[in-house]
N, C-alpha and C. Protein backbone atom coordinates (compact mmCIF):
# COMPACT_ATOMS: atom_id res chain seq x y z
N UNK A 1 8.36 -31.96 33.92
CA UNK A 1 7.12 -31.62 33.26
C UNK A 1 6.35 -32.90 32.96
N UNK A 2 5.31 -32.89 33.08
CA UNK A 2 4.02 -34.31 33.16
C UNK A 2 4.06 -34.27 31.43
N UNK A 3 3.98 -35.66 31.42
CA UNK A 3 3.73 -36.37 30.02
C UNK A 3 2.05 -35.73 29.45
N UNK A 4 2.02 -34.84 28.52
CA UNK A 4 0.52 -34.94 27.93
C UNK A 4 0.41 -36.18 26.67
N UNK A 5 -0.69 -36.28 26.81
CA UNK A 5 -1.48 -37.05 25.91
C UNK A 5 -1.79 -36.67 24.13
N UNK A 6 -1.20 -37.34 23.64
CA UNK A 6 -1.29 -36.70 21.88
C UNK A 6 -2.37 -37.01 21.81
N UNK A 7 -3.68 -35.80 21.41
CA UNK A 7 -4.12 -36.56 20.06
C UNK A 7 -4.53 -37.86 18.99
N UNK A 8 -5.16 -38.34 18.40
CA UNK A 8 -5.21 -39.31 17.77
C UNK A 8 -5.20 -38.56 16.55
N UNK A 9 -4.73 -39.30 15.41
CA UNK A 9 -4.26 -38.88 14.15
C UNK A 9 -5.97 -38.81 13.52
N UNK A 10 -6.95 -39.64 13.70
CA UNK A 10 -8.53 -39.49 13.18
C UNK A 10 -8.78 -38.42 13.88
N UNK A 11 -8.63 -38.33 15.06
CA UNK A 11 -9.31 -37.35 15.94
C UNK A 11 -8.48 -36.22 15.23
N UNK A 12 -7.57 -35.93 14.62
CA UNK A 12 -7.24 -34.53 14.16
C UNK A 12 -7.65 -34.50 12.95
N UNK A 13 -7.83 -35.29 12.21
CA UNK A 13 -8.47 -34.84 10.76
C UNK A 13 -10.25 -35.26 10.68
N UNK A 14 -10.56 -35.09 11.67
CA UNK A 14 -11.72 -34.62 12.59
C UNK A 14 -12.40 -33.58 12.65
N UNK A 15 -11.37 -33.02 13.79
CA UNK A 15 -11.32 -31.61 13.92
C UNK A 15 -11.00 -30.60 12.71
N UNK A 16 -10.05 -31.02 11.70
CA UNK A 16 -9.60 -30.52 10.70
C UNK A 16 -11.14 -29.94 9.57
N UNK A 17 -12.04 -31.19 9.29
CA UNK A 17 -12.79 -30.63 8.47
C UNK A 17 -13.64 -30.18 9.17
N UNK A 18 -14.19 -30.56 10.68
CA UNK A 18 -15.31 -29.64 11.46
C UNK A 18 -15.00 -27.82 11.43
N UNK A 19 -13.18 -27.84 11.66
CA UNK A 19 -12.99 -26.48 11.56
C UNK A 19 -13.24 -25.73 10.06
N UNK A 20 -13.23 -27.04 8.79
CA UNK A 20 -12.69 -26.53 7.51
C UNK A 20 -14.67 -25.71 7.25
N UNK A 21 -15.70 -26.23 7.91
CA UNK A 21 -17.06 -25.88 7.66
C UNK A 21 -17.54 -24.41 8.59
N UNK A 22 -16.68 -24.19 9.40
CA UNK A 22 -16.84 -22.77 9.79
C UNK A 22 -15.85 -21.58 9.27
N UNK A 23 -14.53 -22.17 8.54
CA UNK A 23 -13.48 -21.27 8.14
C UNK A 23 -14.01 -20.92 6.58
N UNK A 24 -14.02 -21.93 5.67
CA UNK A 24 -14.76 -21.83 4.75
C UNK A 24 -15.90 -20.93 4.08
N UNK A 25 -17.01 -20.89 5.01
CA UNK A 25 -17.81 -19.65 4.53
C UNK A 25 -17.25 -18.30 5.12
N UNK A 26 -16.30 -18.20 6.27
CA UNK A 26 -15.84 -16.96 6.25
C UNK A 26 -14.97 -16.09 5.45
N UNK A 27 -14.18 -17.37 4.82
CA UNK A 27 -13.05 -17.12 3.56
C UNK A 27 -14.55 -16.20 2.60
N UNK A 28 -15.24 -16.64 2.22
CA UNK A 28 -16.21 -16.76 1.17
C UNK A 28 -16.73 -15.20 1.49
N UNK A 29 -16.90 -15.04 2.59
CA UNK A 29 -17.87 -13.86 3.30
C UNK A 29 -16.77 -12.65 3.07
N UNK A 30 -15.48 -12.89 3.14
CA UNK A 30 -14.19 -12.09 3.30
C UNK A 30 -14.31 -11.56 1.39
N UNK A 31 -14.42 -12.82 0.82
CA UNK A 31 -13.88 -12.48 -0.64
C UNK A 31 -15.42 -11.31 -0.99
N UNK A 32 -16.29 -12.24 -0.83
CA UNK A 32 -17.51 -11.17 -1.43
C UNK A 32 -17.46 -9.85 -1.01
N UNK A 33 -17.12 -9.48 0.37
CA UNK A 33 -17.13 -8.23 0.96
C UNK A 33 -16.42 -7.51 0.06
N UNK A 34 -14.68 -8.16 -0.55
CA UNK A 34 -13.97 -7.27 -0.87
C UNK A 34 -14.40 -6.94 -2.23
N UNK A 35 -15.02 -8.49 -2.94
CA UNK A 35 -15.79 -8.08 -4.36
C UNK A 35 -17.12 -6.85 -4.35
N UNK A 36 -17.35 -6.82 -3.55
CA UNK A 36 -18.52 -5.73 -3.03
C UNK A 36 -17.71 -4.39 -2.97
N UNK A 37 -16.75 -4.41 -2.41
CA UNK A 37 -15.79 -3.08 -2.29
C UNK A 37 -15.15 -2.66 -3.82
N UNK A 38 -14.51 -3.64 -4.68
CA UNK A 38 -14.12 -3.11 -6.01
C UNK A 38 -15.69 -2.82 -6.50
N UNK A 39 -16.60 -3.27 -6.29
CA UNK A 39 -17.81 -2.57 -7.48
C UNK A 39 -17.69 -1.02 -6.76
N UNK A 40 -18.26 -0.99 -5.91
CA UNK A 40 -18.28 0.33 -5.07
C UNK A 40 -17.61 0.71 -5.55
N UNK A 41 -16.00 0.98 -5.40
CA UNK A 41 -14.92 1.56 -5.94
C UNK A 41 -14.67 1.78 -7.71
N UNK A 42 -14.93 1.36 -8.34
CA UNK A 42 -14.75 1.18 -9.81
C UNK A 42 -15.85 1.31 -10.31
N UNK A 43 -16.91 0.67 -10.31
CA UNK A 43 -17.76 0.98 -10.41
C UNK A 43 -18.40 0.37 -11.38
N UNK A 44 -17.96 -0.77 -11.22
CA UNK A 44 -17.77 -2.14 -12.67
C UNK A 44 -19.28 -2.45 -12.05
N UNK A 45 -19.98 -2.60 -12.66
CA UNK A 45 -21.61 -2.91 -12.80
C UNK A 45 -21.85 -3.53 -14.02
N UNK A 46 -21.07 -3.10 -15.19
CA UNK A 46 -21.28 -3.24 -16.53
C UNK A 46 -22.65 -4.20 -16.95
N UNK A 47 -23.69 -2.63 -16.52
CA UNK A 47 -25.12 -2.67 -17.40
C UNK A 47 -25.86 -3.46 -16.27
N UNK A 48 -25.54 -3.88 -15.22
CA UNK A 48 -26.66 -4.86 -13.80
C UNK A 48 -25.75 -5.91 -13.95
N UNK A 49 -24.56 -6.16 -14.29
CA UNK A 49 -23.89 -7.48 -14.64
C UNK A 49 -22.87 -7.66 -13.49
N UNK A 50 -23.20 -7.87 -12.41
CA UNK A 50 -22.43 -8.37 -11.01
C UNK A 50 -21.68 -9.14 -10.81
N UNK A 51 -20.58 -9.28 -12.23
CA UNK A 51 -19.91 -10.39 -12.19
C UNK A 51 -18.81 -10.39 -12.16
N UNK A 52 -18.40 -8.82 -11.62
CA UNK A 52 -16.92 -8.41 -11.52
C UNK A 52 -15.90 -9.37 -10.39
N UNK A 53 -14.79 -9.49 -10.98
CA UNK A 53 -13.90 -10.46 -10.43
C UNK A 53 -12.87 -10.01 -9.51
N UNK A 54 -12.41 -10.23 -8.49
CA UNK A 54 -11.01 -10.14 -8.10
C UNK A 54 -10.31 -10.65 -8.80
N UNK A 55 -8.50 -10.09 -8.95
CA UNK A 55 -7.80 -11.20 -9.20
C UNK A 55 -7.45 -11.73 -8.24
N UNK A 56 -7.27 -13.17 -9.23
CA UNK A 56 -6.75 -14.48 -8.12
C UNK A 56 -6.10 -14.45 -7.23
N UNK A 57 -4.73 -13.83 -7.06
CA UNK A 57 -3.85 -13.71 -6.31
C UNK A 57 -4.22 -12.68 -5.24
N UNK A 58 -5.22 -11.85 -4.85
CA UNK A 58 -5.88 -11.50 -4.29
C UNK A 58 -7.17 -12.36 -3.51
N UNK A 59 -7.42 -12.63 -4.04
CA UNK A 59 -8.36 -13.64 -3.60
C UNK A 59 -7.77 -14.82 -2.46
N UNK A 60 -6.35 -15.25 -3.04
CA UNK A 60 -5.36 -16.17 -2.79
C UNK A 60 -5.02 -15.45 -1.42
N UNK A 61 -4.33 -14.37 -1.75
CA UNK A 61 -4.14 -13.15 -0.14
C UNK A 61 -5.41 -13.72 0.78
N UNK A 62 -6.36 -13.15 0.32
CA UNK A 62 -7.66 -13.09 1.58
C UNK A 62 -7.75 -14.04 2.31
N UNK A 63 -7.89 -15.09 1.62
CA UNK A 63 -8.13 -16.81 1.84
C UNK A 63 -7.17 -17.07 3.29
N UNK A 64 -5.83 -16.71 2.79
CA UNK A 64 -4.37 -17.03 3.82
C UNK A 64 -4.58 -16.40 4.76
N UNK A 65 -4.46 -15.21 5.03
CA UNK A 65 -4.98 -14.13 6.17
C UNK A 65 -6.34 -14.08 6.76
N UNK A 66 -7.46 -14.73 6.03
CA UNK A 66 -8.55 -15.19 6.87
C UNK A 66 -8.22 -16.27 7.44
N UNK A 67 -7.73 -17.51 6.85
CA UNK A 67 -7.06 -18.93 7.67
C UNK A 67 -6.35 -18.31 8.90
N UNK A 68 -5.48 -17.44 9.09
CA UNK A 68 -4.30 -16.83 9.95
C UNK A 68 -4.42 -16.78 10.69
N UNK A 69 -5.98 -15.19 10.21
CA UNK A 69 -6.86 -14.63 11.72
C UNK A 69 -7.81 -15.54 12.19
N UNK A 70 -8.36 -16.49 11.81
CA UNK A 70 -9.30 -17.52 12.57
C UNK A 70 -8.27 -18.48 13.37
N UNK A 71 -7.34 -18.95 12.91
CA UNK A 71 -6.62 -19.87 13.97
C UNK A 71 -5.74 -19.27 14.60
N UNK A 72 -4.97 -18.13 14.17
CA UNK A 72 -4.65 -17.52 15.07
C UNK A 72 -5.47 -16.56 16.55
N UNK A 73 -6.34 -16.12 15.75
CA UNK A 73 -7.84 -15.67 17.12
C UNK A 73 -7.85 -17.16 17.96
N UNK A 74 -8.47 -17.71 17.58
CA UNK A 74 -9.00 -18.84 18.75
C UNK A 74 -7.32 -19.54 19.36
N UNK A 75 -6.29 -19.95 18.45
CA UNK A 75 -5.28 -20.49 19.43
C UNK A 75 -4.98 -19.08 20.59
N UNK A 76 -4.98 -18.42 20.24
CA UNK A 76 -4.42 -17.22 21.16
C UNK A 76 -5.48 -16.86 22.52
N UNK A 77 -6.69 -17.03 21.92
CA UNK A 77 -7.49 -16.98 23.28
C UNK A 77 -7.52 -17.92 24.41
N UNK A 78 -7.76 -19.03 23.44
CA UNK A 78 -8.06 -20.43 24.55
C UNK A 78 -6.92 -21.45 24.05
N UNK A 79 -6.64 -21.49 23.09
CA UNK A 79 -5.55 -22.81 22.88
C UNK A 79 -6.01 -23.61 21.55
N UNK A 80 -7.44 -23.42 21.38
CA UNK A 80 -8.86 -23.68 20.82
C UNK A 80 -9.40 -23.09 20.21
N UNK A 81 -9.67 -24.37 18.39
CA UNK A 81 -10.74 -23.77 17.86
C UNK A 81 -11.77 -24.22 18.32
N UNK A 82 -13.08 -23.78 17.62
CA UNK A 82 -14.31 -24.68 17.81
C UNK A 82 -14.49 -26.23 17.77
N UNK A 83 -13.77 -26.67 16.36
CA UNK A 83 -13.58 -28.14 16.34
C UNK A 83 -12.83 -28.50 17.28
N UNK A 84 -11.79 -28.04 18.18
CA UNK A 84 -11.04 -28.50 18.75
C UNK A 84 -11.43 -29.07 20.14
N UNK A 85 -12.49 -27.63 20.17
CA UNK A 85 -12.91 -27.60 21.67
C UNK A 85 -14.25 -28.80 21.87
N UNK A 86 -14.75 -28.76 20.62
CA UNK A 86 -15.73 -29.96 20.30
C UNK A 86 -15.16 -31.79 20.59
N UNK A 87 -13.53 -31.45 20.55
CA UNK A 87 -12.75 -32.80 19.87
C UNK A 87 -11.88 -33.02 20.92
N UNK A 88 -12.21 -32.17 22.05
CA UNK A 88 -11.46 -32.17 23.16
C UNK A 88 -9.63 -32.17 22.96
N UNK A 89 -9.56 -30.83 22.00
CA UNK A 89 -7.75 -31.03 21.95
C UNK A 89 -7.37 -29.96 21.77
N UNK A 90 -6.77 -29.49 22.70
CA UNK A 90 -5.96 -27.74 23.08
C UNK A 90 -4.36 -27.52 22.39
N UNK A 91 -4.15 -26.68 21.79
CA UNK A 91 -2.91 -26.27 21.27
C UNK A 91 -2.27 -25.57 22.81
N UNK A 92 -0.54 -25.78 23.09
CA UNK A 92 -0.26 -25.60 24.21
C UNK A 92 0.90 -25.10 23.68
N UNK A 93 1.53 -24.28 24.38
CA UNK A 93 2.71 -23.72 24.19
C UNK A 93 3.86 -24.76 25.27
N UNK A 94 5.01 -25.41 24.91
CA UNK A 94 5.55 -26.56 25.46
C UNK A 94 6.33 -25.63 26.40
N UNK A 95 6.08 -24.76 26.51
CA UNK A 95 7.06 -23.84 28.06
C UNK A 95 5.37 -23.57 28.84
N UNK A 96 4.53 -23.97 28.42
CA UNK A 96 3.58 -23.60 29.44
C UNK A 96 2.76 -22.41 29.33
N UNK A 97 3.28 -21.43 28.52
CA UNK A 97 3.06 -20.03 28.85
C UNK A 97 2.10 -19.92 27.65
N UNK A 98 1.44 -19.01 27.87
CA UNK A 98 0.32 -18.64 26.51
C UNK A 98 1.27 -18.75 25.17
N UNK A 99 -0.14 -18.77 24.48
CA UNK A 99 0.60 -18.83 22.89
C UNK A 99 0.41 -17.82 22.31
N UNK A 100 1.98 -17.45 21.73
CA UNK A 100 2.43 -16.05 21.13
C UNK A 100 1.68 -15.63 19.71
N UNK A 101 2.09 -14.69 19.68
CA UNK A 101 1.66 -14.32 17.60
C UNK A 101 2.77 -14.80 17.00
N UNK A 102 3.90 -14.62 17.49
CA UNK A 102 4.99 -15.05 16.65
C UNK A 102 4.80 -16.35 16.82
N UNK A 103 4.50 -17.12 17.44
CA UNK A 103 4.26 -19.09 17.53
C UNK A 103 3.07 -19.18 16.79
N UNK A 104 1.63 -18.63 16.39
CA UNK A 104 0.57 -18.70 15.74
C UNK A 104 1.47 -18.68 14.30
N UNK A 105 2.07 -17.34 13.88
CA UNK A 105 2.67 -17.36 12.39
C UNK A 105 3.80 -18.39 12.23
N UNK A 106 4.69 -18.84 13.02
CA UNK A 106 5.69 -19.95 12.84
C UNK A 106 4.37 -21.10 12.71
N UNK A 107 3.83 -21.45 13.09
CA UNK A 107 2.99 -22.56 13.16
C UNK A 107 2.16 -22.88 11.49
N UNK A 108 1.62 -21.24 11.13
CA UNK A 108 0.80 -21.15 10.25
C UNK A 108 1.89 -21.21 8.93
N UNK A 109 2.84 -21.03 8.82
CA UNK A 109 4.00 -21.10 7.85
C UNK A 109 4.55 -22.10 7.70
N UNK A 110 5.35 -22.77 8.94
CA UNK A 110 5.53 -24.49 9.18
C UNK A 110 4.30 -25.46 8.33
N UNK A 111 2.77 -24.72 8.56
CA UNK A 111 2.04 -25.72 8.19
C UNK A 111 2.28 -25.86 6.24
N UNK A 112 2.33 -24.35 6.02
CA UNK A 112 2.16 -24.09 4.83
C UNK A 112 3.35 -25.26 4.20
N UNK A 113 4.77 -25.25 4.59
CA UNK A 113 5.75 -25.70 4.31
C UNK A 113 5.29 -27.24 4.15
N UNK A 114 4.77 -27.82 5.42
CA UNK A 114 4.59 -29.05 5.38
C UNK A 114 3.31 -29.41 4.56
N UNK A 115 2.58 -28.91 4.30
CA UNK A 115 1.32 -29.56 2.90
C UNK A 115 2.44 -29.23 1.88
N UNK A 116 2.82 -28.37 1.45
CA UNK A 116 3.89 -28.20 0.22
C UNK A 116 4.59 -29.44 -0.11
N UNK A 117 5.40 -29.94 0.78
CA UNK A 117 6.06 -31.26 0.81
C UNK A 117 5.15 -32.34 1.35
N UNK A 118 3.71 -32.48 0.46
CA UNK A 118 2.87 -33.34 0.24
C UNK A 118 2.35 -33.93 1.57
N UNK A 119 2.45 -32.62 2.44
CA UNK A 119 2.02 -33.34 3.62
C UNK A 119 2.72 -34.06 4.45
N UNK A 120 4.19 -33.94 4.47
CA UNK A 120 5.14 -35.24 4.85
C UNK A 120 4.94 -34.10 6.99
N UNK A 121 4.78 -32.91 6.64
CA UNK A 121 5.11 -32.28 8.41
C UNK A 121 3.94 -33.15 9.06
N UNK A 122 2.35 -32.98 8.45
CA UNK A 122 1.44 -33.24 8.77
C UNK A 122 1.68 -34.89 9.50
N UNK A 123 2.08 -35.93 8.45
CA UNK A 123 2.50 -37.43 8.83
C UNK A 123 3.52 -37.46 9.58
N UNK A 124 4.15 -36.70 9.58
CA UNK A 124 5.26 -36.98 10.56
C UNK A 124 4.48 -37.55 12.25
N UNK A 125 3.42 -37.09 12.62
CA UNK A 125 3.20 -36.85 14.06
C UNK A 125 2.55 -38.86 14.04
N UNK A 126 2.54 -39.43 12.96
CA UNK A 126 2.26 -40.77 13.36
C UNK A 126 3.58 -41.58 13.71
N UNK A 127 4.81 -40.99 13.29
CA UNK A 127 6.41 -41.83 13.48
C UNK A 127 6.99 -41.31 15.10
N UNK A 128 6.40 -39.90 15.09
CA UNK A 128 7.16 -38.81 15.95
C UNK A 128 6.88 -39.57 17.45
N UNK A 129 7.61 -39.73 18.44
CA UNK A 129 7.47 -40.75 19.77
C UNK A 129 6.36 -39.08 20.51
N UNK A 130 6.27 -37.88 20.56
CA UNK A 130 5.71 -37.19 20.87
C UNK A 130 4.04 -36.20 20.42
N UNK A 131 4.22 -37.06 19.11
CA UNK A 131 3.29 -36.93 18.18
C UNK A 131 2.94 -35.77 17.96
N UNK A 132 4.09 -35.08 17.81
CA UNK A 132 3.56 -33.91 17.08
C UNK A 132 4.02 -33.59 15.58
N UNK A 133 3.23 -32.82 14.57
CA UNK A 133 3.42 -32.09 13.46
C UNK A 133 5.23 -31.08 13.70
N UNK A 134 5.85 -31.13 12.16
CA UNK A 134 6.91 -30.27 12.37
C UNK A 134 7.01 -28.71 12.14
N UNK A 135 5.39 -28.54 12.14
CA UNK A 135 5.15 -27.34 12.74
C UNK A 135 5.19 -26.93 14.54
N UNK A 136 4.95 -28.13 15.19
CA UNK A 136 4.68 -28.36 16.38
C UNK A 136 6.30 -27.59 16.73
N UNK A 137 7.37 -28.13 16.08
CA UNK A 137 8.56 -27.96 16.80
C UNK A 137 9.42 -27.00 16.54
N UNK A 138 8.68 -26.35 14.77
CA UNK A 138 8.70 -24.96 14.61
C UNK A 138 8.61 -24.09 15.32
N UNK A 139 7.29 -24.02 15.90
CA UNK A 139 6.69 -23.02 16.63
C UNK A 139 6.75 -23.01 18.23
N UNK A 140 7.13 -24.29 18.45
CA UNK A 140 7.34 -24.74 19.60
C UNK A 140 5.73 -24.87 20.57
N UNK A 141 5.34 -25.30 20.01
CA UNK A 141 3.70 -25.64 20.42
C UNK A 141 3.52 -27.33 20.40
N UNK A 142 2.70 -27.31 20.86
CA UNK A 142 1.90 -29.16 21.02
C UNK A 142 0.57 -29.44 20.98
N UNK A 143 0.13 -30.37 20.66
CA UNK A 143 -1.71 -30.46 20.51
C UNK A 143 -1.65 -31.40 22.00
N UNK A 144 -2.75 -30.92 22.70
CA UNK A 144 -2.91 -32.36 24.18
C UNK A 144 -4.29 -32.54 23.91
N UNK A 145 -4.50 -33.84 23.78
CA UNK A 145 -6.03 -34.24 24.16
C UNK A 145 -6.07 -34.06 25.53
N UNK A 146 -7.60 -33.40 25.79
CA UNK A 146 -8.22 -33.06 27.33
C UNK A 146 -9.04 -34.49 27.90
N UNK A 147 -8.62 -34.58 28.64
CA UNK A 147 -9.44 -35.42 29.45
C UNK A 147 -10.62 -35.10 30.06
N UNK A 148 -11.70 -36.20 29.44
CA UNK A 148 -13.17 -36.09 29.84
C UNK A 148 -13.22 -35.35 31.22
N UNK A 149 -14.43 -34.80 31.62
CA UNK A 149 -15.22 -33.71 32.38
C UNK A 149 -15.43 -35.39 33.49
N UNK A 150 -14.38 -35.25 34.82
CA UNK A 150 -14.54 -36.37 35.75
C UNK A 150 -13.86 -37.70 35.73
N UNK A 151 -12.37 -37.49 34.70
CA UNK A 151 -11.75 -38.17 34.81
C UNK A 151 -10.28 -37.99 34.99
């Protein structure tokens, strides 16, 4: 199997906040919808006062499962989010073969694990001789930078 090309550690926290400005208002768009759904439902208006709340841990739900379905949607189609595809760097499944749901949720859980432990999965990919995250080896996935259009 041919050697791919890692990534640069800038070039992923790059991509990281380009993706964090399109995931972000959808989290936002997700929560209001559902705050829109408890008024409907309950019927909490109290007097024109639109200031009914989810609880947190709900809110907390939405947030995770919108993160899930956005990186899980785009790795599963193309390999690629938007930032990624902007940043020229494809998520690959290291057998070659498309990338699974069960490798999207090992990936998305691995990640969770590794910010938990202060980020140590995330740094790992600057020591790692293959440079990947220890979600990468969780899930059994890899990030490859693409090579420019003619080279």
């Amino acid at each position: 199997m041919a050697e791919i090309t890692s990534p640069s550690f800038p070039r992923r926290l790059i991509v990281l906040v380009y993706d964090s400005f399109l995931v972000l208002p959808l989290i936002m768009l997700v929560v209001a919808i559902a705050t829109g759904v408890q008024i409907a439902v309950t019927g909490d208006e109290s007097a024109g006062d639109y200031s009914a709340t989810l609880h947190p841990l709900l809110v907390q739900s939405l947030a995770v499962l919108t993160l899930v379905a956005f990186y899980g949607t785009f790795w599963r189609m193309r390999g690629q989010t938007l930032g990624m595809q902007a940043w020229r760097i494809r998520l690959r499944n290291v057998d070659g073969g498309p990338i699974l749901l069960r490798q999207v949720l090992l990936r998305c859980v691995g990640a969770a694990l590794s910010l938990g432990l202060l980020g140590a999965g995330f740094w790992w990919c600057l020591i790692d001789r293959h440079g990947r995250y220890w979600h990468d080896y969780i899930s059994k996935t890899e990030l490859e930078l693409i090579a420019k259009a003619g080279n």
